[in-house]
Protein backbone atom coordinates (compact mmCIF):
# COMPACT_ATOMS: atom_id res chain seq x y z
CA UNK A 1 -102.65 -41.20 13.57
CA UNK A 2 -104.23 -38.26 15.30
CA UNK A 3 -101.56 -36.75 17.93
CA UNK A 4 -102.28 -37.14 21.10
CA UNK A 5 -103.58 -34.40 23.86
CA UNK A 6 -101.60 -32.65 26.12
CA UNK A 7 -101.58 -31.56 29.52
CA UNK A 8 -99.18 -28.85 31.16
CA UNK A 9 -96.97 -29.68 34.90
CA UNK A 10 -95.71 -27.41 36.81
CA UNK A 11 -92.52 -29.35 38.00
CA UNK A 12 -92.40 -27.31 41.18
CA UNK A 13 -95.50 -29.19 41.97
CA UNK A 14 -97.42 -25.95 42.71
CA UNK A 15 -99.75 -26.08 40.14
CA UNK A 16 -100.67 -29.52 38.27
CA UNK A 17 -102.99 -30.24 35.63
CA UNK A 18 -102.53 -34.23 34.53
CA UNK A 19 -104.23 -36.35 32.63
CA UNK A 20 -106.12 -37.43 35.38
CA UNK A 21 -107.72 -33.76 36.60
CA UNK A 22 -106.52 -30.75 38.13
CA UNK A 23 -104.70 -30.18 41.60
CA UNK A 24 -104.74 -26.77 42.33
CA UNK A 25 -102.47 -24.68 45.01
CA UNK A 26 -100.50 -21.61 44.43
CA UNK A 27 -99.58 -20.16 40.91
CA UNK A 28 -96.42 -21.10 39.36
CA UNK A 29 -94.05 -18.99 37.20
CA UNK A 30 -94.27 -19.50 33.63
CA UNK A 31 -91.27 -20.88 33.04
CA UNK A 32 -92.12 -23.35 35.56
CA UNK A 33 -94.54 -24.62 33.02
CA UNK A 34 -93.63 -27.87 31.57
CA UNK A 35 -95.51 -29.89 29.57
CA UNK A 36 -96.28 -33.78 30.38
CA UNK A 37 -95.98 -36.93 28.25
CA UNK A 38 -99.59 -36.55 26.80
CA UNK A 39 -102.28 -38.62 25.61
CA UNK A 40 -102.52 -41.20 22.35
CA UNK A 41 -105.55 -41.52 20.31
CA UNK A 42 -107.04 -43.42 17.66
CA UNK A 43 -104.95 -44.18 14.73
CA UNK A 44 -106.02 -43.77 11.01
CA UNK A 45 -107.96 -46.16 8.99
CA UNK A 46 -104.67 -47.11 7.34
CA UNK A 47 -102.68 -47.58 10.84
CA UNK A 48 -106.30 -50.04 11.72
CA UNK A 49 -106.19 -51.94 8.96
CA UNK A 50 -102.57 -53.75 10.92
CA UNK A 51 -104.33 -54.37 14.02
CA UNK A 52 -106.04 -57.49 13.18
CA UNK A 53 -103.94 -60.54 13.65
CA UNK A 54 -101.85 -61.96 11.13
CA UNK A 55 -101.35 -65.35 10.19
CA UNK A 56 -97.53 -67.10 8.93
CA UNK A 57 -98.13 -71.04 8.34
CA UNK A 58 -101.36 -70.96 10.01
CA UNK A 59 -100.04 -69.59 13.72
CA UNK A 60 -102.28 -66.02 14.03
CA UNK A 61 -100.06 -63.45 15.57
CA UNK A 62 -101.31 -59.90 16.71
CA UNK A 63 -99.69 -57.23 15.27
CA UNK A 64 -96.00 -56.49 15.83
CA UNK A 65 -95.72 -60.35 16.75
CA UNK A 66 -95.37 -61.65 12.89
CA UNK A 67 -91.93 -63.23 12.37
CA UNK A 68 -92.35 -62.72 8.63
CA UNK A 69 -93.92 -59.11 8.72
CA UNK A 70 -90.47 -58.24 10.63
CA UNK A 71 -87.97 -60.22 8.26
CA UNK A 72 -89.68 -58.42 5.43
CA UNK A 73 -89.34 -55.01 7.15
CA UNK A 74 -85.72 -55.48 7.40
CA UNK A 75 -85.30 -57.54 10.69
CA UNK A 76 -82.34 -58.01 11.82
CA UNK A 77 -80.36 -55.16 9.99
CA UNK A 78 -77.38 -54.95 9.60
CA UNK A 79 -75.29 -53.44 12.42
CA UNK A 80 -71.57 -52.63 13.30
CA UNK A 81 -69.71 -55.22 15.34
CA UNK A 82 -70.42 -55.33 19.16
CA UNK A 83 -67.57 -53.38 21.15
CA UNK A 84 -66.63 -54.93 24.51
CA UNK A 85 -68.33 -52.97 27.36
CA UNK A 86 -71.57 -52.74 25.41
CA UNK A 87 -74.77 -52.98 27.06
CA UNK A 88 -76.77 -54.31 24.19
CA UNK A 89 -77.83 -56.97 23.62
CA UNK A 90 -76.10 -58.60 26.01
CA UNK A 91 -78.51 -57.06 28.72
CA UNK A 92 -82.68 -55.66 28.85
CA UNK A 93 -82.55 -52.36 30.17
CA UNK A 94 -85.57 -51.94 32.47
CA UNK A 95 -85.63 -48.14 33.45
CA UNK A 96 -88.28 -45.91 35.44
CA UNK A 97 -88.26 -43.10 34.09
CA UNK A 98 -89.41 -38.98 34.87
CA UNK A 99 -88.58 -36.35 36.77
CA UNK A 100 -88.11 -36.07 40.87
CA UNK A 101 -89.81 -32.45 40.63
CA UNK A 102 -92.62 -33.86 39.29
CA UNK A 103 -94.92 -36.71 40.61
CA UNK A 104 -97.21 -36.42 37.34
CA UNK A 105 -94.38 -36.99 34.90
CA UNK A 106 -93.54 -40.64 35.23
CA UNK A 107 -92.45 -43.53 38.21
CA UNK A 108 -89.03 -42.10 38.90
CA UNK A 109 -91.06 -38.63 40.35
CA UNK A 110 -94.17 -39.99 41.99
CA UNK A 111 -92.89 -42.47 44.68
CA UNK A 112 -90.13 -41.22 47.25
CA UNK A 113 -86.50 -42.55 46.16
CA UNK A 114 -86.55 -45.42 48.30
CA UNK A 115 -90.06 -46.61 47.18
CA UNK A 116 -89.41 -46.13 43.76
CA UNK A 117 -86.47 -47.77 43.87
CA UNK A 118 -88.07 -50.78 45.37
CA UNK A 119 -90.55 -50.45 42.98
CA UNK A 120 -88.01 -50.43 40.21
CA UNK A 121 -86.62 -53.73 41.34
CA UNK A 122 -89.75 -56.11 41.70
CA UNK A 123 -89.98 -54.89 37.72
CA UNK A 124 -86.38 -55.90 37.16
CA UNK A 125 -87.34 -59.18 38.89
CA UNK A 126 -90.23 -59.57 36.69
CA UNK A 127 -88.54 -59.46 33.96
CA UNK A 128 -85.76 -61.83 35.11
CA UNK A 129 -88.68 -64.20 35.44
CA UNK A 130 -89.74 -63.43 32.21
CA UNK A 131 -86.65 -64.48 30.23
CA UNK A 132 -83.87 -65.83 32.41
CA UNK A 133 -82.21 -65.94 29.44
CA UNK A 134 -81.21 -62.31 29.56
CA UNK A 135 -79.44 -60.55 32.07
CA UNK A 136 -81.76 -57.50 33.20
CA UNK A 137 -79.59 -53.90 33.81
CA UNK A 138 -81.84 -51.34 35.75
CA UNK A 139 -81.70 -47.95 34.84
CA UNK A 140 -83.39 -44.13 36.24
CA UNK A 141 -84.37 -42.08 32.66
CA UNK A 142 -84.43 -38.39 33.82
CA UNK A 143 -86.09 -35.89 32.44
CA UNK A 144 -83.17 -33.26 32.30
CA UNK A 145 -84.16 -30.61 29.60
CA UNK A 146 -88.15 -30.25 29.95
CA UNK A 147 -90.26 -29.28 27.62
CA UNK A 148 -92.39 -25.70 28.74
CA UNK A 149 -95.45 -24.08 28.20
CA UNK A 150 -93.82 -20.09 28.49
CA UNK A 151 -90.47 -19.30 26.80
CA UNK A 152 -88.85 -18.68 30.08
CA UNK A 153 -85.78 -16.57 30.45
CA UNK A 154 -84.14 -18.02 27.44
CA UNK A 155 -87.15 -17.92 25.07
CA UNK A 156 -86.75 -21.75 24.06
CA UNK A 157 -89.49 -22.68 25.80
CA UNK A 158 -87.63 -26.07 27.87
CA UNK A 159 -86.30 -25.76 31.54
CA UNK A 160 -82.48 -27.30 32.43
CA UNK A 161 -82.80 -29.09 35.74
CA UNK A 162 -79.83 -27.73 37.97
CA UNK A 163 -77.12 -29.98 37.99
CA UNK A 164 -77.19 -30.71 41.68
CA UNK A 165 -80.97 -32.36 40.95
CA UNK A 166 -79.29 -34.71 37.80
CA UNK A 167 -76.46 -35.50 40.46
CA UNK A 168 -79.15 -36.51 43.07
CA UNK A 169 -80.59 -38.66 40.42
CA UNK A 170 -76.87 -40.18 39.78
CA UNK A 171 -76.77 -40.75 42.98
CA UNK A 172 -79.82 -43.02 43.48
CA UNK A 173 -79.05 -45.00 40.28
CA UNK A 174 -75.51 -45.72 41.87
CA UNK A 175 -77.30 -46.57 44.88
CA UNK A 176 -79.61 -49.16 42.54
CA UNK A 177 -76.33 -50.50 41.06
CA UNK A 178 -78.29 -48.94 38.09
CA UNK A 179 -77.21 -46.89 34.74
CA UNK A 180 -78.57 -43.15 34.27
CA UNK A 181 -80.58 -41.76 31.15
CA UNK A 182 -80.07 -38.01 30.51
CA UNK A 183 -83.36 -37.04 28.34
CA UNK A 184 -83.78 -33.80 26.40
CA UNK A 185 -86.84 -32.28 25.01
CA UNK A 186 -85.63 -29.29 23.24
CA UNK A 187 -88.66 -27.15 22.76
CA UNK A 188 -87.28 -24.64 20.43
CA UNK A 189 -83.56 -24.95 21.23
CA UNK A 190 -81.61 -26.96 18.30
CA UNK A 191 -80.14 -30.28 19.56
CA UNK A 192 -76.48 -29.14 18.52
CA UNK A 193 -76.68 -26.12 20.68
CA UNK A 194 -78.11 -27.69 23.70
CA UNK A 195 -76.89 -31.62 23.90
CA UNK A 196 -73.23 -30.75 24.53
CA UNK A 197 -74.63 -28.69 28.09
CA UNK A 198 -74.52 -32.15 29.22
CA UNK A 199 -71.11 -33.32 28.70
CA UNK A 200 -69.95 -32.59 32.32
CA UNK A 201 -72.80 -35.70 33.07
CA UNK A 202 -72.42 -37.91 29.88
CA UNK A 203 -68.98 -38.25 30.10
CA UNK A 204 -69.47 -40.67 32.87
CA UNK A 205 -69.54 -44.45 31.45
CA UNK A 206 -72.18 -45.01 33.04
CA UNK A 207 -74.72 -42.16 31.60
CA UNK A 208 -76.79 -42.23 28.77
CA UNK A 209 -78.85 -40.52 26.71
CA UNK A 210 -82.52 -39.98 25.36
CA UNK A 211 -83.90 -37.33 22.64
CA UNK A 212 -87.56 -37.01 22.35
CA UNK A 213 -89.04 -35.84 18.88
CA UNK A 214 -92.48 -35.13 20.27
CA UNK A 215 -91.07 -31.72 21.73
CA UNK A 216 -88.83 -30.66 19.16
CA UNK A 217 -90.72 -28.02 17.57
CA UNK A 218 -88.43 -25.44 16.05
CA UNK A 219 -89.62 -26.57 12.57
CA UNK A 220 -93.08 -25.33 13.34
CA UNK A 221 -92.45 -22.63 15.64
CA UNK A 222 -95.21 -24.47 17.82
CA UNK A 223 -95.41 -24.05 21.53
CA UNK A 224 -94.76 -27.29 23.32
CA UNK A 225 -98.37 -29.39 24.00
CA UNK A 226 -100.30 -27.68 20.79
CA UNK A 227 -98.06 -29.72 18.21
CA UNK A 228 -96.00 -32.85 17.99
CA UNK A 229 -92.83 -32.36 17.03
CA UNK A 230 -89.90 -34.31 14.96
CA UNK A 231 -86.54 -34.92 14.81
CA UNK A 232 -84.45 -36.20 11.71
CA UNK A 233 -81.90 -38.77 10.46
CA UNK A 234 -79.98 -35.61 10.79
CA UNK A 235 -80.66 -34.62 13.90
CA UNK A 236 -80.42 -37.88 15.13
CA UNK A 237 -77.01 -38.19 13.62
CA UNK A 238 -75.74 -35.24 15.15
CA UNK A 239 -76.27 -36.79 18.57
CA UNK A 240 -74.61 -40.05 17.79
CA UNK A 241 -71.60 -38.21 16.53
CA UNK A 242 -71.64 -36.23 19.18
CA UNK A 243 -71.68 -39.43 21.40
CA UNK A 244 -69.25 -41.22 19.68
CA UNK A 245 -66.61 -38.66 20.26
CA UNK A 246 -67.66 -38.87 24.01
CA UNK A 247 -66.77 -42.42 23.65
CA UNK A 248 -63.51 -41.96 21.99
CA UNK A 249 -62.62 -38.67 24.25
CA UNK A 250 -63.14 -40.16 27.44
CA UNK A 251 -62.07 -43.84 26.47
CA UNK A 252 -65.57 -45.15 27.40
CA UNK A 253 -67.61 -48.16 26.88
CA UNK A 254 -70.23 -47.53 23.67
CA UNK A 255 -73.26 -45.28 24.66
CA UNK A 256 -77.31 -46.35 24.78
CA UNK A 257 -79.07 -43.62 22.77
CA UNK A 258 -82.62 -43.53 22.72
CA UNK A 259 -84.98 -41.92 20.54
CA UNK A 260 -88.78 -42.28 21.84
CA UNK A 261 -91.59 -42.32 18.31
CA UNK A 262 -95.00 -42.53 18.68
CA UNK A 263 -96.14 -41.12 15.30
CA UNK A 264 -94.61 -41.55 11.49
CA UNK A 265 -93.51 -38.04 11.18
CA UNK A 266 -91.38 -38.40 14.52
CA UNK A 267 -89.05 -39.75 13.01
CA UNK A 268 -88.29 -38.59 9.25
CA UNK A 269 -85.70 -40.22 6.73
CA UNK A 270 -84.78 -43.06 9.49
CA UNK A 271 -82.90 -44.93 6.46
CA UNK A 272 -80.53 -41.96 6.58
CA UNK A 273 -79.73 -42.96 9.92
CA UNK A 274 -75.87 -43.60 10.40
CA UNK A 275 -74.89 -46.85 13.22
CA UNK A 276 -71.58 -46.70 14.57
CA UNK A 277 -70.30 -49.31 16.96
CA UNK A 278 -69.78 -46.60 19.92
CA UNK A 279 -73.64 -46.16 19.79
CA UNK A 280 -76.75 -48.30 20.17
CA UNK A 281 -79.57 -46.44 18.82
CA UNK A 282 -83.19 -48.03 20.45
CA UNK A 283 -85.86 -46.82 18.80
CA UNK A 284 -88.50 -46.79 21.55
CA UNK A 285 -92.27 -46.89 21.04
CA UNK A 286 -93.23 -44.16 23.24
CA UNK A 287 -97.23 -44.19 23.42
CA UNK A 288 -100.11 -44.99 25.59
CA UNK A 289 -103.65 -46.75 25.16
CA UNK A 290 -105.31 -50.42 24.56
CA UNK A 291 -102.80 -53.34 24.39
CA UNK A 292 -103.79 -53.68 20.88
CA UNK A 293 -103.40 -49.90 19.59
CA UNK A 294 -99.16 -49.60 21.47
CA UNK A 295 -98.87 -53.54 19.65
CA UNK A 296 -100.25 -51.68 16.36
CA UNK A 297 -98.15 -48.39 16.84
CA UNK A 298 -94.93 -50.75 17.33
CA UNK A 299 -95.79 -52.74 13.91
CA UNK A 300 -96.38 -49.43 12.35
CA UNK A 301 -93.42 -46.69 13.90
CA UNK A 302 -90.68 -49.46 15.29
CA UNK A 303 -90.86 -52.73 13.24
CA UNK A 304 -91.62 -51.50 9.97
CA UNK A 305 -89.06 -48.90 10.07
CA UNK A 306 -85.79 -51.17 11.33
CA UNK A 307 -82.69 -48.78 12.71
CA UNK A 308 -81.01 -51.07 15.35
CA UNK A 309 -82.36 -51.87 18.30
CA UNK A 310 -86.26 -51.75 19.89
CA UNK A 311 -87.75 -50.72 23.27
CA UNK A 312 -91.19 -50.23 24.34
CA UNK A 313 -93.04 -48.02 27.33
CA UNK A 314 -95.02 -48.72 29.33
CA UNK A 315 -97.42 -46.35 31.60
CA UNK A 316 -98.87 -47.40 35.12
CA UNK A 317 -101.69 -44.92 34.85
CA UNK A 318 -102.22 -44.08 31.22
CA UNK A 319 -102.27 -47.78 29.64
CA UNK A 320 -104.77 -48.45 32.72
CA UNK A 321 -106.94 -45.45 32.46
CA UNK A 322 -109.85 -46.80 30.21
CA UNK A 323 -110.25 -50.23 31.90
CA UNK A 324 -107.43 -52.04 29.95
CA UNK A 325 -104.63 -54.14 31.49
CA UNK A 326 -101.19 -52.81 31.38
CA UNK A 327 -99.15 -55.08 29.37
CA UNK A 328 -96.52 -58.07 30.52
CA UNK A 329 -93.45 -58.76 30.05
CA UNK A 330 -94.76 -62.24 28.68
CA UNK A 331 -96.64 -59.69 26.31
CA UNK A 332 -93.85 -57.54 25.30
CA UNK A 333 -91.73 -60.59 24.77
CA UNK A 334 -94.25 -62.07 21.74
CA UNK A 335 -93.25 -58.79 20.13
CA UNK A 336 -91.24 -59.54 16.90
CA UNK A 337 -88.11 -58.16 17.52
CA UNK A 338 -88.15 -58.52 21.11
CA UNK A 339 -88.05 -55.11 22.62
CA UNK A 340 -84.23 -54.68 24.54
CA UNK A 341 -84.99 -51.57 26.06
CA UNK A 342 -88.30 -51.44 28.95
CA UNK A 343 -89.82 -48.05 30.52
CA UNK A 344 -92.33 -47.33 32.45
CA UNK A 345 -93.78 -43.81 33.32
């Protein structure tokens, strides 16, 4: 699959280029320059080839909805024993997720707090609706390490938001009777050296965390936005470990860990991936496009590749951008493994 295009946000909001056009005012510094969740193209012949429906005992499925394609994948695996307090899969997490610097980076950012928290809700209804079945916890994913455009001060080319913005956030998820997502995008700062900044905020039992692959590019030396980046089973070790011992440390409840793919090489040696029962690693299909190509990229990144558990984004503007409807939650839930964890940008 051919990576997808980029387009650089100033998250003071001074100067923003989206996906959409430019908004031009004043200059920003450099390392102000943050780089958006970008675009998602056309996969390869190969990746094609799974987008026409399948058929199990004559019922035609689209892809990623095949019972049998996902038992043969590996669906379920096998997982450690559910510890009391866990989220999953007891609960669908529906989250909105971005930055409140930014109204170009996702839902959480572009609406004032109390509209986007009313916002958030009719989705958590919707889903409720969807499958009554399963209790629906609502959840803010910020952006908290983002991904720049300019070194910056530090020459690692990400930005830490100040802690008193990740308390604001906090704040409004307490106020939404909602759980908090602390995402990183590293840029060229090593996960081991920069996750445990965020212990003061992930110690809580009610804070999570997200990595994001696409804008870890130390291996290539790439700036973030010319480059997708990657993350392995190592990496993604390191921060369960790392959570785990907040777990035990802190005598919490086990954490939510997400890792967002969108691409094979996002996500390297995944059967070297280590499950412990104080972590629930979601692997989350983290693209944009046609129904049918984010169905295909789930099949191809996220079903075919089991770790644990499965979540899926979706993006108000980007899915919509072309003319296509923006998927369902009666959609998402013909997905084979039903997707546990829901965002939307």
């Amino acid at each position: 699959m051919q990576f997808r295009g980029f387009c650089l946000i100033a998250l003071s909001g001074l100067f923003l280029f989206s996906v959409n056009g430019c908004q031009k005012a004043a200059p920003a510094k450099p390392e102000q320059q943050a780089v958006s969740q970008p675009t998602f193209k056309k996969p390869t012949s190969a990746v094609l080839a799974s987008v026409t429906t399948a058929s199990t005992k004559g019922i035609k499925y689209n892809a990623g909805e095949d019972p049998e394609f996902a038992r043969k994948s590996g669906w379920p695996p096998k997982t450690p024993s559910v510890l009391p307090g866990s989220i999953l899969p007891a609960k669908r997490i529906v989250a909105y997720y971005g930055n409140p610097l930014s109204k170009k980076m996702g839902a959480l950012g572009e609406f004032p707090k109390d509209e986007m928290l009313g916002r958030l809700k009719v989705e958590v209804e919707r889903w409720k609706a969807a499958d009554p079945a399963l209790p629906v916890q609502p959840a803010l994913h910020l952006i908290a390490a983002v991904a720049q455009g300019a070194p910056g001060k530090a020459g690692k080319y990400r930005m830490i938001m100040p802690d008193a913005t990740i308390n604001q956030v906090y704040g409004w998820a307490k106020e939404a009777n909602a759980i908090l997502f602390i995402d990183i995008q590293t840029g060229h700062e090593d996960i081991r050296t920069l996750l445990p900044r965020f212990e003061w905020i992930l110690k809580n039992p009610d804070v999570h965390l997200g990595i994001d692959p696409e804008f870890n590019l130390i291996a290539s030396g790439k700036k973030p936005g010319t480059k997708i980046g990657t993350y392995d089973a190592a990496d993604i070790n390191f921060a369960a470990d790392y959570l785990q011992g907040l777990v035990k440390k802190y005598n919490l409840p086990p954490k939510v860990f997400t890792v967002h793919r969108f691409t094979q090489n996002g996500v390297t040696n995944y059967q070297k991936i280590a499950l412990r029962p104080e972590v629930q690693i979601v692997m989350h299909m983290d693209g944009w496009g046609a129904p049918w190509l984010k169905r295909d990229s789930y099949k191809a990144y996220i079903v075919k590749e089991p770790v644990q558990y499965t979540g899926f984004k979706l993006f108000y503007h980007n899915d919509t951008k072309k003319g296509d409807p923006m998927m369902t939650p009666q959609d998402l839930l013909k997905l084979n493994p039903k997707p546990i964890y829901i965002q939307y940008q």
